[in-house]
PDB file of N, CA and C in Angstrom:
ATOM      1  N   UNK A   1       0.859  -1.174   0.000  1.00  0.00           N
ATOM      2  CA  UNK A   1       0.000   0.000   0.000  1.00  0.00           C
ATOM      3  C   UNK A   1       0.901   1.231   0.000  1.00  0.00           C
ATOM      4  N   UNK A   2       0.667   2.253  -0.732  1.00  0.00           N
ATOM      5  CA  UNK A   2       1.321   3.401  -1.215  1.00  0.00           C
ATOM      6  C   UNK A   2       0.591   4.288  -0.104  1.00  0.00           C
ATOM      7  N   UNK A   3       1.167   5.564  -0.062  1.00  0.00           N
ATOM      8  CA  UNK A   3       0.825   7.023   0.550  1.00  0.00           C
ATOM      9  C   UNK A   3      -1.011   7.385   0.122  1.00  0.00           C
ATOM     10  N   UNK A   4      -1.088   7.434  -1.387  1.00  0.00           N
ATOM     11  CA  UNK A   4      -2.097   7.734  -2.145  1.00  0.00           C
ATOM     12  C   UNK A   4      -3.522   6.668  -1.916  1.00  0.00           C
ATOM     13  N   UNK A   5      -3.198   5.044  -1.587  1.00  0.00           N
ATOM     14  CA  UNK A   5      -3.454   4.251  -1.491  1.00  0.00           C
ATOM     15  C   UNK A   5      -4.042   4.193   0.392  1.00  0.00           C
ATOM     16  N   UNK A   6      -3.392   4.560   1.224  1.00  0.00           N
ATOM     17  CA  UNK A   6      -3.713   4.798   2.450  1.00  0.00           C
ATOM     18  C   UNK A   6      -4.684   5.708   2.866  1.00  0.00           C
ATOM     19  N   UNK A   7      -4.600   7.105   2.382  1.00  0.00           N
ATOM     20  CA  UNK A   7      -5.461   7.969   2.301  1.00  0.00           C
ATOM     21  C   UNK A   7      -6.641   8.205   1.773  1.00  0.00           C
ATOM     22  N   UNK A   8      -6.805   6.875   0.358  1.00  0.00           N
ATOM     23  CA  UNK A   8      -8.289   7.231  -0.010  1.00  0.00           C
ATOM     24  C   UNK A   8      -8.658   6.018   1.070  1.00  0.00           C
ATOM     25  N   UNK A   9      -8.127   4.658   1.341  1.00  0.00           N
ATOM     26  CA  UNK A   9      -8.629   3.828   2.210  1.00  0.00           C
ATOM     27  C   UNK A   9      -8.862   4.831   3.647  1.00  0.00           C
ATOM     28  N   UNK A  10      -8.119   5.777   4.717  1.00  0.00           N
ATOM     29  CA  UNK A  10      -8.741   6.605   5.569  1.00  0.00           C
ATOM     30  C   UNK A  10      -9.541   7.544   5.379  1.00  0.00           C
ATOM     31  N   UNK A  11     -10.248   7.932   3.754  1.00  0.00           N
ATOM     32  CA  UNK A  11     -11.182   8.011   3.453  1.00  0.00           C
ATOM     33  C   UNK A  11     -12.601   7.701   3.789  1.00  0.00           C
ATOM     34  N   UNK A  12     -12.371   6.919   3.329  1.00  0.00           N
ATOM     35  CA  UNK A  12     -13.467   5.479   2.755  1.00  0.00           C
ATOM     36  C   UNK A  12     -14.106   4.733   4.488  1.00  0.00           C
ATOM     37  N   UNK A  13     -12.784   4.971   5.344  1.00  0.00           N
ATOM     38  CA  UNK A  13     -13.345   4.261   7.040  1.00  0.00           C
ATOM     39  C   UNK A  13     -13.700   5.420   7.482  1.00  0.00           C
ATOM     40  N   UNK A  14     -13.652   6.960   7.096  1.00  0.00           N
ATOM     41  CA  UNK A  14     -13.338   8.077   8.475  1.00  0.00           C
ATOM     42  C   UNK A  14     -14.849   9.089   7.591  1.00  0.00           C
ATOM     43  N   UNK A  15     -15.037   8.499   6.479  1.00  0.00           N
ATOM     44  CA  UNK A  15     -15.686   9.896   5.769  1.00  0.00           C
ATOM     45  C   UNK A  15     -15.590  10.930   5.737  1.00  0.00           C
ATOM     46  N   UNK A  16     -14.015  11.136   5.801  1.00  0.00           N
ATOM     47  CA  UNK A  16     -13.501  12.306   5.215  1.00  0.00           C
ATOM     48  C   UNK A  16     -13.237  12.763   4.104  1.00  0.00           C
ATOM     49  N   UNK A  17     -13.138  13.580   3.273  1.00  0.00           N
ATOM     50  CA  UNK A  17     -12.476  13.564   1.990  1.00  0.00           C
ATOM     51  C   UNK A  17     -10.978  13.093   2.168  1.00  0.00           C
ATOM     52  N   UNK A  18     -10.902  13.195   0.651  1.00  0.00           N
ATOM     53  CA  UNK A  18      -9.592  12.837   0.499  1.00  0.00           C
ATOM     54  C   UNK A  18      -8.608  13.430   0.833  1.00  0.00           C
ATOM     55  N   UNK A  19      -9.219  14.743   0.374  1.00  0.00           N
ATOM     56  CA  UNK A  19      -8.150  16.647   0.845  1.00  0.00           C
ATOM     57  C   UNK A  19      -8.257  16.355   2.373  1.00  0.00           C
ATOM     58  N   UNK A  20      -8.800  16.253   3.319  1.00  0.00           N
ATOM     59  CA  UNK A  20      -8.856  16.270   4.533  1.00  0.00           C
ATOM     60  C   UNK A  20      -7.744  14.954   5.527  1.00  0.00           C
ATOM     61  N   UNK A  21      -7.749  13.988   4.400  1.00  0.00           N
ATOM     62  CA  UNK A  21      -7.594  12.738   5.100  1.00  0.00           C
ATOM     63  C   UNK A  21      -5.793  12.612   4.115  1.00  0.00           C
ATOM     64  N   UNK A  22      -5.775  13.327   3.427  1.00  0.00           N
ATOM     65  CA  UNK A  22      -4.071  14.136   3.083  1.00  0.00           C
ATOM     66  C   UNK A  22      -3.398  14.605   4.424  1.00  0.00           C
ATOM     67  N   UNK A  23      -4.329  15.565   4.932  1.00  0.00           N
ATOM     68  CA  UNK A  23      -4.056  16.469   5.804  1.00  0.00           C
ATOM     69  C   UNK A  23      -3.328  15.452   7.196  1.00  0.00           C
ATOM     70  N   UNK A  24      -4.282  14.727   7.385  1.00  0.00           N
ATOM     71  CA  UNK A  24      -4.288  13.867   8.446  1.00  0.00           C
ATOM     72  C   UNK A  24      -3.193  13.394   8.372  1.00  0.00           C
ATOM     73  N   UNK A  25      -2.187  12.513   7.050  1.00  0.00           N
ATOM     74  CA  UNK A  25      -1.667  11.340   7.118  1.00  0.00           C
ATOM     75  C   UNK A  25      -0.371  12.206   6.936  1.00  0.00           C
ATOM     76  N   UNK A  26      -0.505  13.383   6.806  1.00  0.00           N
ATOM     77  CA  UNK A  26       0.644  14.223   6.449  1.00  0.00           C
ATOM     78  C   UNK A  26       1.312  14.512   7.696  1.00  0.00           C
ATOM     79  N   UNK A  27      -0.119  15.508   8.410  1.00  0.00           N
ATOM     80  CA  UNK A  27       0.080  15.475  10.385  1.00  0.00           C
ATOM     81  C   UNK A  27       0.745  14.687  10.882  1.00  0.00           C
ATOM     82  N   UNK A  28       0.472  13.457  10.809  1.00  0.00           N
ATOM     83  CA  UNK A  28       0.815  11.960  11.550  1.00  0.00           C
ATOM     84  C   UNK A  28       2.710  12.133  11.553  1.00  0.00           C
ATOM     85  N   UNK A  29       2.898  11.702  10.135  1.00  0.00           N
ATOM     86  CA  UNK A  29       3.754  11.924   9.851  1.00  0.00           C
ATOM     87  C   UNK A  29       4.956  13.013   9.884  1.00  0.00           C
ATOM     88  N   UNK A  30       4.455  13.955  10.027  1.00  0.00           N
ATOM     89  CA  UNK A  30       5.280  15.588  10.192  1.00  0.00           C
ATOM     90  C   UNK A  30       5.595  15.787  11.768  1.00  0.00           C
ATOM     91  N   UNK A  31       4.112  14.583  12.564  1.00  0.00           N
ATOM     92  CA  UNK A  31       4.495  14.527  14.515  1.00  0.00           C
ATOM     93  C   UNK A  31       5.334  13.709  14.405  1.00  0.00           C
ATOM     94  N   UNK A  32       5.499  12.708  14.047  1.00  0.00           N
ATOM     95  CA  UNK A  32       6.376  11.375  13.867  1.00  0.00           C
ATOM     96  C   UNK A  32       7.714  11.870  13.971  1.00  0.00           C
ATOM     97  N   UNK A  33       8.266  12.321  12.908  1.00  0.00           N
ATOM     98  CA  UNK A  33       9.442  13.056  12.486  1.00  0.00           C
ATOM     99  C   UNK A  33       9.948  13.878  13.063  1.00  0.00           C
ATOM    100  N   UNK A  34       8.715  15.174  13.528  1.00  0.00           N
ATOM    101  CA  UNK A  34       9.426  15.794  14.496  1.00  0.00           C
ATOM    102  C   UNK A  34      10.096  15.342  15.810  1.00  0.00           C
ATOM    103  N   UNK A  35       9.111  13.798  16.266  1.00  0.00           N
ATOM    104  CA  UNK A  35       9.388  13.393  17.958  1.00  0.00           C
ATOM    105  C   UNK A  35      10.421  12.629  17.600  1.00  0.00           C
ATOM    106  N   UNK A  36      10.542  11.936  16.626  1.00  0.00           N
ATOM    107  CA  UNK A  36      12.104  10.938  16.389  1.00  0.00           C
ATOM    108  C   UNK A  36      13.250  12.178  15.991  1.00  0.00           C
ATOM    109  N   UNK A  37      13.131  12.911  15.585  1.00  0.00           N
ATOM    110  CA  UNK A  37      14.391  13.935  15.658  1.00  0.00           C
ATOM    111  C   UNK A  37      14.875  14.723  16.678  1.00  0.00           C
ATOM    112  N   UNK A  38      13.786  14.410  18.136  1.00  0.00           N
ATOM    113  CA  UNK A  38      13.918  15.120  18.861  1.00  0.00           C
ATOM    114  C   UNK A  38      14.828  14.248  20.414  1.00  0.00           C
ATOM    115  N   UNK A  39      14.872  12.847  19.418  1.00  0.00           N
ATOM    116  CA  UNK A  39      14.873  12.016  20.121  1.00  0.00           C
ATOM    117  C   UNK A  39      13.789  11.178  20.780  1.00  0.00           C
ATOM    118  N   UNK A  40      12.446  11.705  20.601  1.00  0.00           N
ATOM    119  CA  UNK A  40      11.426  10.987  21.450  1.00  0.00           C
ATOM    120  C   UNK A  40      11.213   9.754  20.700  1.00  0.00           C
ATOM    121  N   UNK A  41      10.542   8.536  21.195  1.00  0.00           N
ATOM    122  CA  UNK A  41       9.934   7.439  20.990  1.00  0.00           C
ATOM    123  C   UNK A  41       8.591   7.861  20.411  1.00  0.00           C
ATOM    124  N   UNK A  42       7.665   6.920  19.830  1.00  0.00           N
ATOM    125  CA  UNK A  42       6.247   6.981  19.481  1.00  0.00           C
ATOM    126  C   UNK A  42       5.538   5.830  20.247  1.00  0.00           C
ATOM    127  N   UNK A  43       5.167   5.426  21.016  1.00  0.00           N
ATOM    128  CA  UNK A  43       4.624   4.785  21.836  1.00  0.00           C
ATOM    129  C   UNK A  43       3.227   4.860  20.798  1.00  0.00           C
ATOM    130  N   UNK A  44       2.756   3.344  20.575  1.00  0.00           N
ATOM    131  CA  UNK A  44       1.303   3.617  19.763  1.00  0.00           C
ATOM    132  C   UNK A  44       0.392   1.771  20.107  1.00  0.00           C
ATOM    133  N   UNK A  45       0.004   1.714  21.598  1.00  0.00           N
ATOM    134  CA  UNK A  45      -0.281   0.748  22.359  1.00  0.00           C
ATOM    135  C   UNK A  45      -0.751   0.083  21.528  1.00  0.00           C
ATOM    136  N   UNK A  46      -0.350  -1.656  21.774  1.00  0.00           N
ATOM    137  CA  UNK A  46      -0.575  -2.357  20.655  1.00  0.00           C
ATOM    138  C   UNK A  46      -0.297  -2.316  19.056  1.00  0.00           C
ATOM    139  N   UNK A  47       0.341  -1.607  18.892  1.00  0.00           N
ATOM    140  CA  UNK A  47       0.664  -1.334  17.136  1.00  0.00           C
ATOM    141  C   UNK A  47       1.831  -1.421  17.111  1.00  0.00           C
ATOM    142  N   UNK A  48       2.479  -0.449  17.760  1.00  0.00           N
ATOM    143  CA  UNK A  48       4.126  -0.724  17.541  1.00  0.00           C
ATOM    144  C   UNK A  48       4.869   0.766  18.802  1.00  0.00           C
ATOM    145  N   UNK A  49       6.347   0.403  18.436  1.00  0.00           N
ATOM    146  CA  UNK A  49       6.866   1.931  19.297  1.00  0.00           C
ATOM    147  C   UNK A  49       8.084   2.041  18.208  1.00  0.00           C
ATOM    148  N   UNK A  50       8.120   2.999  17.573  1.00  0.00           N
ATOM    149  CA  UNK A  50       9.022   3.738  16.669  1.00  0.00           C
ATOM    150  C   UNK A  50      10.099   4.334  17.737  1.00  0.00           C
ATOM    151  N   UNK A  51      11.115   4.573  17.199  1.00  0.00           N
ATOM    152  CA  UNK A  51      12.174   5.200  18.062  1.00  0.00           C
ATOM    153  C   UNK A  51      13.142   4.888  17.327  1.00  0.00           C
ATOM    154  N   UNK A  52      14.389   6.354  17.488  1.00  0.00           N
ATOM    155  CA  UNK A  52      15.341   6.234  17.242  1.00  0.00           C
ATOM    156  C   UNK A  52      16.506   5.793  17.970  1.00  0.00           C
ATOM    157  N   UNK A  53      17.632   5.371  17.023  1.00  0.00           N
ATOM    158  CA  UNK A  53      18.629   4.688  17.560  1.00  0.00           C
ATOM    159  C   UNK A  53      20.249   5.397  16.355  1.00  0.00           C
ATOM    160  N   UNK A  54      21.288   5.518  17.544  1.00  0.00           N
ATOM    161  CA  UNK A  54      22.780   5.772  16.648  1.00  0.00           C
ATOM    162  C   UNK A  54      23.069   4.447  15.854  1.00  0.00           C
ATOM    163  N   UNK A  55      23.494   4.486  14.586  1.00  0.00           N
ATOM    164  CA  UNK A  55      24.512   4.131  14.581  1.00  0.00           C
ATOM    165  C   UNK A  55      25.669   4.369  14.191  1.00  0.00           C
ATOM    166  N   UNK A  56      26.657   3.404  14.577  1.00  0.00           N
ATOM    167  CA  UNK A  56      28.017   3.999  14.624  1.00  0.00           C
ATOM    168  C   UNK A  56      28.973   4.005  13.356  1.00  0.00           C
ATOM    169  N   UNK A  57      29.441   4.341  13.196  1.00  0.00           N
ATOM    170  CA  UNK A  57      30.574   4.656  12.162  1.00  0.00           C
ATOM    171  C   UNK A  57      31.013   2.931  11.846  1.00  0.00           C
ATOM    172  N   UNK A  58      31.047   3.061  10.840  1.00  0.00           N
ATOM    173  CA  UNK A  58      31.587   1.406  10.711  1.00  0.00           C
ATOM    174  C   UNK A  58      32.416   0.966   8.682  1.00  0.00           C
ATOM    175  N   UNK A  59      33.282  -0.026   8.881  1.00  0.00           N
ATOM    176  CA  UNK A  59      33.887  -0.383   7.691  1.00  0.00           C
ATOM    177  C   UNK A  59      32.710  -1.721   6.796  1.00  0.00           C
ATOM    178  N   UNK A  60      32.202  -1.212   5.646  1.00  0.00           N
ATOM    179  CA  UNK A  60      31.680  -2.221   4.600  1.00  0.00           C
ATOM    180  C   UNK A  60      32.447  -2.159   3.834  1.00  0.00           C
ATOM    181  N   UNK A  61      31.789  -3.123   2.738  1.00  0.00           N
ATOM    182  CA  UNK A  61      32.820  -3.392   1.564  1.00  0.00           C
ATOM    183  C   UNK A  61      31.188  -3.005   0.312  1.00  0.00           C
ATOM    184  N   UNK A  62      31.944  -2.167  -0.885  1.00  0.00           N
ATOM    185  CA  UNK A  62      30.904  -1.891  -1.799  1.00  0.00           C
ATOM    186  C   UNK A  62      30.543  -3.977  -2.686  1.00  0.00           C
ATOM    187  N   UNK A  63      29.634  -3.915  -2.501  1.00  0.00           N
ATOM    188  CA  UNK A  63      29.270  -5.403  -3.459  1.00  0.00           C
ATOM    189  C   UNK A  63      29.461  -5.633  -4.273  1.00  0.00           C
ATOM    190  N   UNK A  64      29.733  -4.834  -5.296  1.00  0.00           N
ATOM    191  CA  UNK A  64      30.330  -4.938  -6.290  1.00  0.00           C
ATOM    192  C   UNK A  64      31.653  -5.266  -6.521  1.00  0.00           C
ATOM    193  N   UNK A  65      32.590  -4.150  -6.153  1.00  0.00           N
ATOM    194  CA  UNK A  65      33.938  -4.285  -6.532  1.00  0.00           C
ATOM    195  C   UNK A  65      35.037  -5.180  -5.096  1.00  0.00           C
ATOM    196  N   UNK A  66      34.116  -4.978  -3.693  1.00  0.00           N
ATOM    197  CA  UNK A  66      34.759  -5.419  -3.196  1.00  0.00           C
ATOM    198  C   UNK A  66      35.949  -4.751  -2.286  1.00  0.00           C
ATOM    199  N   UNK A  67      35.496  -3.087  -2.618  1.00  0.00           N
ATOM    200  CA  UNK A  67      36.489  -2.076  -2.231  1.00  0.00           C
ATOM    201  C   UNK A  67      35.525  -2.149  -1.005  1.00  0.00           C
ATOM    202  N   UNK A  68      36.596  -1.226   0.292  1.00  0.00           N
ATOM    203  CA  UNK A  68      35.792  -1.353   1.760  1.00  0.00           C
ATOM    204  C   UNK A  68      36.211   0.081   1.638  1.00  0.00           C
ATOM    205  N   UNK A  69      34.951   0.565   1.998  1.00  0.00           N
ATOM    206  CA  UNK A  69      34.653   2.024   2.541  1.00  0.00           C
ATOM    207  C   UNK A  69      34.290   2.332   3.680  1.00  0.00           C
ATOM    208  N   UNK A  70      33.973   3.429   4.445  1.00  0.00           N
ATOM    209  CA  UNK A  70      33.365   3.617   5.757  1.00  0.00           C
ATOM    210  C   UNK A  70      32.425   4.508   5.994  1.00  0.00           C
ATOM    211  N   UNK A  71      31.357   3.501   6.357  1.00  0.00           N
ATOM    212  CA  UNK A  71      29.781   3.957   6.584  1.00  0.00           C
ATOM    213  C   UNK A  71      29.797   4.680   7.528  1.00  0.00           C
ATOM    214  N   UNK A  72      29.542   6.624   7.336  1.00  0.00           N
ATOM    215  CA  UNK A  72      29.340   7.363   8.236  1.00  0.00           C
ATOM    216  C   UNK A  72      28.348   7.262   9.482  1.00  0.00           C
ATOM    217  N   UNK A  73      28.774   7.679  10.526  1.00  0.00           N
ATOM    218  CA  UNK A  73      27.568   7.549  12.039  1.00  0.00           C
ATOM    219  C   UNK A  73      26.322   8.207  11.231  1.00  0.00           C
ATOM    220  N   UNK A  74      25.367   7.733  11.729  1.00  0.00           N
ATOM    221  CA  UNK A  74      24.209   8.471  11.904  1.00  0.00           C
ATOM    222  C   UNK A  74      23.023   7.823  12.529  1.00  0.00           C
ATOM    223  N   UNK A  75      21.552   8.469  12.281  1.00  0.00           N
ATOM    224  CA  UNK A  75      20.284   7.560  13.093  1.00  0.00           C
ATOM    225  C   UNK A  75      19.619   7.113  12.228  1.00  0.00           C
ATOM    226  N   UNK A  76      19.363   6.436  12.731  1.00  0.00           N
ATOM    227  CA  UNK A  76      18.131   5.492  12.224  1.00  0.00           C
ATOM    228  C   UNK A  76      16.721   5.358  12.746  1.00  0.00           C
ATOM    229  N   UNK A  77      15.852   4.405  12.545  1.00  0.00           N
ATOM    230  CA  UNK A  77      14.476   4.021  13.080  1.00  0.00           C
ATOM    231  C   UNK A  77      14.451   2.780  13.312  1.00  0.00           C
ATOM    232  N   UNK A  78      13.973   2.517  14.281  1.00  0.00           N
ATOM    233  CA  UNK A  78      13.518   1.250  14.849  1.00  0.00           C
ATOM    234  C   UNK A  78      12.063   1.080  14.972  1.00  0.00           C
ATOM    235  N   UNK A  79      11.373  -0.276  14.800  1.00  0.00           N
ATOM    236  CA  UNK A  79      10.164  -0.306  14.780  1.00  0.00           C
ATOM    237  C   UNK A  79      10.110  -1.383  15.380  1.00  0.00           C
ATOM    238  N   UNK A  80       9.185  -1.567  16.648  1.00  0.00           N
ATOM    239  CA  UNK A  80       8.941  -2.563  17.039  1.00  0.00           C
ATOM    240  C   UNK A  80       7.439  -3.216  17.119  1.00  0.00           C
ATOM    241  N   UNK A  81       7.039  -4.055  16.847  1.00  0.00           N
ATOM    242  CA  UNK A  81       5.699  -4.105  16.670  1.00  0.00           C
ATOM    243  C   UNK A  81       4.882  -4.697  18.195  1.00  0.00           C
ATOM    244  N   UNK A  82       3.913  -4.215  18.072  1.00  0.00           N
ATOM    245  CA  UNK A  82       3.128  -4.390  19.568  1.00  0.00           C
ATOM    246  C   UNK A  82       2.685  -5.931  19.179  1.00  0.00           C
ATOM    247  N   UNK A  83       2.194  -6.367  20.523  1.00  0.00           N
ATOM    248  CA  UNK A  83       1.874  -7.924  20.878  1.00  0.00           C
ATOM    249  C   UNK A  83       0.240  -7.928  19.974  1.00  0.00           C
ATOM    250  N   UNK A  84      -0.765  -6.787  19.729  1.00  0.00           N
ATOM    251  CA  UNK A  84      -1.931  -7.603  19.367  1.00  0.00           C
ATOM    252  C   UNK A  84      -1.449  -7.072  17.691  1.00  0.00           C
ATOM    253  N   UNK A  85      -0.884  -6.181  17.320  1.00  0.00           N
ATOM    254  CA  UNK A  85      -0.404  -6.153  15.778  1.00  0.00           C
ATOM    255  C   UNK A  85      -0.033  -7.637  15.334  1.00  0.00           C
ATOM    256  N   UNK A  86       0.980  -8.484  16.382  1.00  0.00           N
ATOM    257  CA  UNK A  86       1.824  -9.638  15.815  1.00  0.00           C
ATOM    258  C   UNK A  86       0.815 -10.791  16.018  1.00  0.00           C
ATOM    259  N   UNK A  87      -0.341 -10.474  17.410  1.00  0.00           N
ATOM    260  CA  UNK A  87      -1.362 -11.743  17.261  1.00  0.00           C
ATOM    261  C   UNK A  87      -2.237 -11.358  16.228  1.00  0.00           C
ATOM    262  N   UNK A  88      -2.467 -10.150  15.527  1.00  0.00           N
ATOM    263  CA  UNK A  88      -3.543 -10.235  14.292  1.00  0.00           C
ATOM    264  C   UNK A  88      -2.910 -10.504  13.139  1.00  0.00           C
ATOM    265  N   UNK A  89      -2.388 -10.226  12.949  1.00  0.00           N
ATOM    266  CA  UNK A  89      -1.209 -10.456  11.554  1.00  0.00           C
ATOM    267  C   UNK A  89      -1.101 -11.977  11.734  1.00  0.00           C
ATOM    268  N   UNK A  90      -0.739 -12.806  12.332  1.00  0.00           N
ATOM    269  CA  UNK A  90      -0.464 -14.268  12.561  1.00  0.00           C
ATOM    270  C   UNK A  90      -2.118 -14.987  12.799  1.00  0.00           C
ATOM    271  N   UNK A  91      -3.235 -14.337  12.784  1.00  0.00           N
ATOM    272  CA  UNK A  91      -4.406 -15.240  12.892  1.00  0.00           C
ATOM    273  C   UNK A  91      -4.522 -15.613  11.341  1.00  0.00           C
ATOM    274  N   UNK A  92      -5.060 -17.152  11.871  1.00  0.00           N
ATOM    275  CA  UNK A  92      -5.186 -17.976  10.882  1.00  0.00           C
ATOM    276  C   UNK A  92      -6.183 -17.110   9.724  1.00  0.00           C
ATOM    277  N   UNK A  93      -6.419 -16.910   8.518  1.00  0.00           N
ATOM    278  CA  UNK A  93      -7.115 -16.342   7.601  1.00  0.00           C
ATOM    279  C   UNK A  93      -7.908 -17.437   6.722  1.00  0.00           C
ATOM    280  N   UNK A  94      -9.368 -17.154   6.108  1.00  0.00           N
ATOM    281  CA  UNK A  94     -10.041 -18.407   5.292  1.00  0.00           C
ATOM    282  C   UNK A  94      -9.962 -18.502   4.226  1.00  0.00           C
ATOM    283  N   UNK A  95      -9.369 -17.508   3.361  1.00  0.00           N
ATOM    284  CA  UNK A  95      -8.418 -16.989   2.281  1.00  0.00           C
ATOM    285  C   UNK A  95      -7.311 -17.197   2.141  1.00  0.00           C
ATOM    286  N   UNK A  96      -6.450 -17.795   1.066  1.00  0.00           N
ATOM    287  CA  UNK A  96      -5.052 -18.143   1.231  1.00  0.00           C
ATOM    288  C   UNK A  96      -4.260 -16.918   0.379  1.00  0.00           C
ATOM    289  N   UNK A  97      -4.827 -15.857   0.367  1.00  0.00           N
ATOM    290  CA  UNK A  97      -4.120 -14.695  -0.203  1.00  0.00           C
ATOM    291  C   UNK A  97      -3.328 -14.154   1.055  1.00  0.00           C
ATOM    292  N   UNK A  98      -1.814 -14.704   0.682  1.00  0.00           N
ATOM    293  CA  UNK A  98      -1.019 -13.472   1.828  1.00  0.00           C
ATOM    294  C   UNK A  98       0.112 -12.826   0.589  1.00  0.00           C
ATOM    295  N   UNK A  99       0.618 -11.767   1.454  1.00  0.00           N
ATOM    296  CA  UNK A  99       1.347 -10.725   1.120  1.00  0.00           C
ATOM    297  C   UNK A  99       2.981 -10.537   1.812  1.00  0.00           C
TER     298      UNK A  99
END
């Protein structure tokens, strides 16, 4: 599911427009970003907790040629998924369409 794809689906559950439900997924996202740059966590009970994490400076090798370069420090995201996200995602389905 795409950006464009999310928003007409929070559409379609919220009866919002589409312009409105832009707005929303944009918000979400623009709090998100701001609290992980600020260092904060996203705590989102049962779904997951986003948070950032360093990492450190370190030696790879490019895949190709085999030359080793060094991967500058920086942050990242971590996502951890909450306990009823991982028990719904794992219930058995009567449909054998997975993704």
């Amino acid at each position: 599911m795409n950006k464009q794809a999310l928003i007409n689906e929070l559409a379609l559950r919220t009866e919002l427009t589409q312009i409105k439900s832009k707005k929303v997924i944009e918000a979400l996202l623009d709090i998100v970003t701001e609290q992980l740059k600020q260092g904060e966590e996203i705590r989102l009970t049962g779904f997951a907790i986003v948070s950032r994490w360093h990492q450190t400076r370190r030696l790879a090798r490019n895949p190709k040629t085999g030359e080793p370069y060094m991967v500058p420090e920086r942050f990242s995201v971590k996502l951890k998924p909450g306990k009823q996200l991982l028990e719904e995602i794992n219930k058995p389905t009567t449909n054998n369409s997975s993704k």
